[in-house]
Protein backbone atom coordinates (compact mmCIF):
# COMPACT_ATOMS: atom_id res chain seq x y z
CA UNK A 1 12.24 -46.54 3.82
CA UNK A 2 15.09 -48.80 2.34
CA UNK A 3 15.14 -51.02 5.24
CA UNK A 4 11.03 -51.56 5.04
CA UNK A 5 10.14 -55.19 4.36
CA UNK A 6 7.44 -54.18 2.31
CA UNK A 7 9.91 -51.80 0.14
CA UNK A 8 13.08 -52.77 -1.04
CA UNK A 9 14.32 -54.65 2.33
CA UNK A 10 18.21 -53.43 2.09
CA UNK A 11 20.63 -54.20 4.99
CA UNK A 12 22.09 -51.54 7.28
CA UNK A 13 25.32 -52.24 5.01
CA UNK A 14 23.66 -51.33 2.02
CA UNK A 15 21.80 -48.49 3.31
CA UNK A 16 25.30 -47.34 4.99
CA UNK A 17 26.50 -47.27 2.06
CA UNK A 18 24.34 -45.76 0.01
CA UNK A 19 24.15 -42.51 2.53
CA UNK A 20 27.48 -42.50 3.31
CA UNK A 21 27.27 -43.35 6.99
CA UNK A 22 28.31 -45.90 9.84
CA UNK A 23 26.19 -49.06 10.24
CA UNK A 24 25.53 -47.99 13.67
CA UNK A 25 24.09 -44.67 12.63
CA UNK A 26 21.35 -46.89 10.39
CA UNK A 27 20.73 -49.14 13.16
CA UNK A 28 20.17 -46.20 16.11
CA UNK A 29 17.72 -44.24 13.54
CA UNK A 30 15.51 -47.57 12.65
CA UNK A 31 15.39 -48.25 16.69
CA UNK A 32 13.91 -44.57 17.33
CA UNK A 33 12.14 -44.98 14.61
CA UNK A 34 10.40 -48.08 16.19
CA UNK A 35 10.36 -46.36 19.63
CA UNK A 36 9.43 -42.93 19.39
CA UNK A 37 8.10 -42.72 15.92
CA UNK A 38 9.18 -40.43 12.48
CA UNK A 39 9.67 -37.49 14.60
CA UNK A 40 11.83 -39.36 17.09
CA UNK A 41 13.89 -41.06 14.30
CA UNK A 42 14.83 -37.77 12.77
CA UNK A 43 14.87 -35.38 15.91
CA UNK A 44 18.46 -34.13 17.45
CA UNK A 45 18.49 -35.62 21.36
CA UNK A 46 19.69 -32.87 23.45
CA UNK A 47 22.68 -33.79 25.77
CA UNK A 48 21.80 -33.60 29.47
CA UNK A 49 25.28 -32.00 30.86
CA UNK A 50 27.61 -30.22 28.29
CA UNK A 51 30.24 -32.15 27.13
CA UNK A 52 32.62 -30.12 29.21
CA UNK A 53 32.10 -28.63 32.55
CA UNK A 54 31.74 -25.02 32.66
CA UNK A 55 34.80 -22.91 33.35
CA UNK A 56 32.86 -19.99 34.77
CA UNK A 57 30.26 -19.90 37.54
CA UNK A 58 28.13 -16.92 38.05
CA UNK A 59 30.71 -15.65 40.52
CA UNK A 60 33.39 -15.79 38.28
CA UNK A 61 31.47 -14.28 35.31
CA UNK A 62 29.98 -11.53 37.44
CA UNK A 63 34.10 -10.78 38.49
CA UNK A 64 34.99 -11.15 34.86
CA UNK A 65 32.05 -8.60 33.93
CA UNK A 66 33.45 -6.18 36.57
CA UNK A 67 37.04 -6.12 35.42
CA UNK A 68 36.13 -5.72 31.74
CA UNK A 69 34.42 -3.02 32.59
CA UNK A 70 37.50 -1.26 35.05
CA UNK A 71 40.09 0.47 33.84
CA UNK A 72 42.99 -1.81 32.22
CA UNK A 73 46.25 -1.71 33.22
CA UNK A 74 48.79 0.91 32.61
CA UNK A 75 50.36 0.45 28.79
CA UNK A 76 47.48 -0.82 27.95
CA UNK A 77 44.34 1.53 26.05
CA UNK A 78 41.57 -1.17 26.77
CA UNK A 79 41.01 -4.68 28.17
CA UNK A 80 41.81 -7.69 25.24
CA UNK A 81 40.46 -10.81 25.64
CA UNK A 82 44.06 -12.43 25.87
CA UNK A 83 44.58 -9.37 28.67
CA UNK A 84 41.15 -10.57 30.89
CA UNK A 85 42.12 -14.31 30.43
CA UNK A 86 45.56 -13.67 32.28
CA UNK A 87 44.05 -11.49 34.52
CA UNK A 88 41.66 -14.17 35.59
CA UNK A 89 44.23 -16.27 35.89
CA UNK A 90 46.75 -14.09 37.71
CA UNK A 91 44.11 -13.29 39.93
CA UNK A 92 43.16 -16.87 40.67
CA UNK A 93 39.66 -16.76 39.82
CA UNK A 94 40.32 -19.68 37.37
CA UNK A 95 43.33 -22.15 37.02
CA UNK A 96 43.54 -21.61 33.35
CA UNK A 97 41.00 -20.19 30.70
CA UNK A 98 40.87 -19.44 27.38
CA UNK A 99 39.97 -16.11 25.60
CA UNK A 100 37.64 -17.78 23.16
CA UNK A 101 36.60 -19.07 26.37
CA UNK A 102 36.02 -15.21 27.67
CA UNK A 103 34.47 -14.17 24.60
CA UNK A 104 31.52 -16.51 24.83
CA UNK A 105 31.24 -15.42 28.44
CA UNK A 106 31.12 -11.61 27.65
CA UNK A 107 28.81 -12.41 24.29
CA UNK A 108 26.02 -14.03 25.95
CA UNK A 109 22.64 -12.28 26.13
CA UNK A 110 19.99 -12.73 28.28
């Protein structure tokens, strides 16, 4: 609305500025805006690929699934996440892994 000719006509400095945000910001929204409309200019664009690849695939999870639910080893009264992730490792099912990274894994629902 700032930047309309019609309104006030500010730059994408001023308008930066004002809201606190990169030039470039103000310059991507007033393109989608001319592209794709109001909607367009103030939807979220969902990434194609994650921004990381996946540590897990369905193999992996299902063998991760299957030894959280076995018995843990001796000393130990139940599986930890910090227990799975270097059993996952020490089994060679991954290279490396996370247990925030196990978590997430054993959180999701269908």
């Amino acid at each position: 609305m700032k930047a309309d000719t019609k309104g006030p006509g500010w730059t994408d400095k001023q308008i930066s500025e004002a809201f606190a945000c990169d030039p470039k910001t103000v310059y991507n929204v007033r393109r989608r805006f001319v592209q794709k409309g109001l909607s367009g200019a103030l939807g979220r664009v969902r990434r194609q690929t994650p921004p990381c690849p996946r540590k897990l695939d369905g193999a992996a999870e299902a063998r991760l699934i299957a030894l959280s639910c076995s018995e843990p080893p001796e000393g130990f009264g139940r599986w930890s996440l910090r227990l799975l992730a270097s059993e996952l490792v020490r089994l060679k099912i991954v290279e490396s892994i996370s247990p925030e990274t196990v978590r997430q894994t054993l959180k999701k629902t269908p």
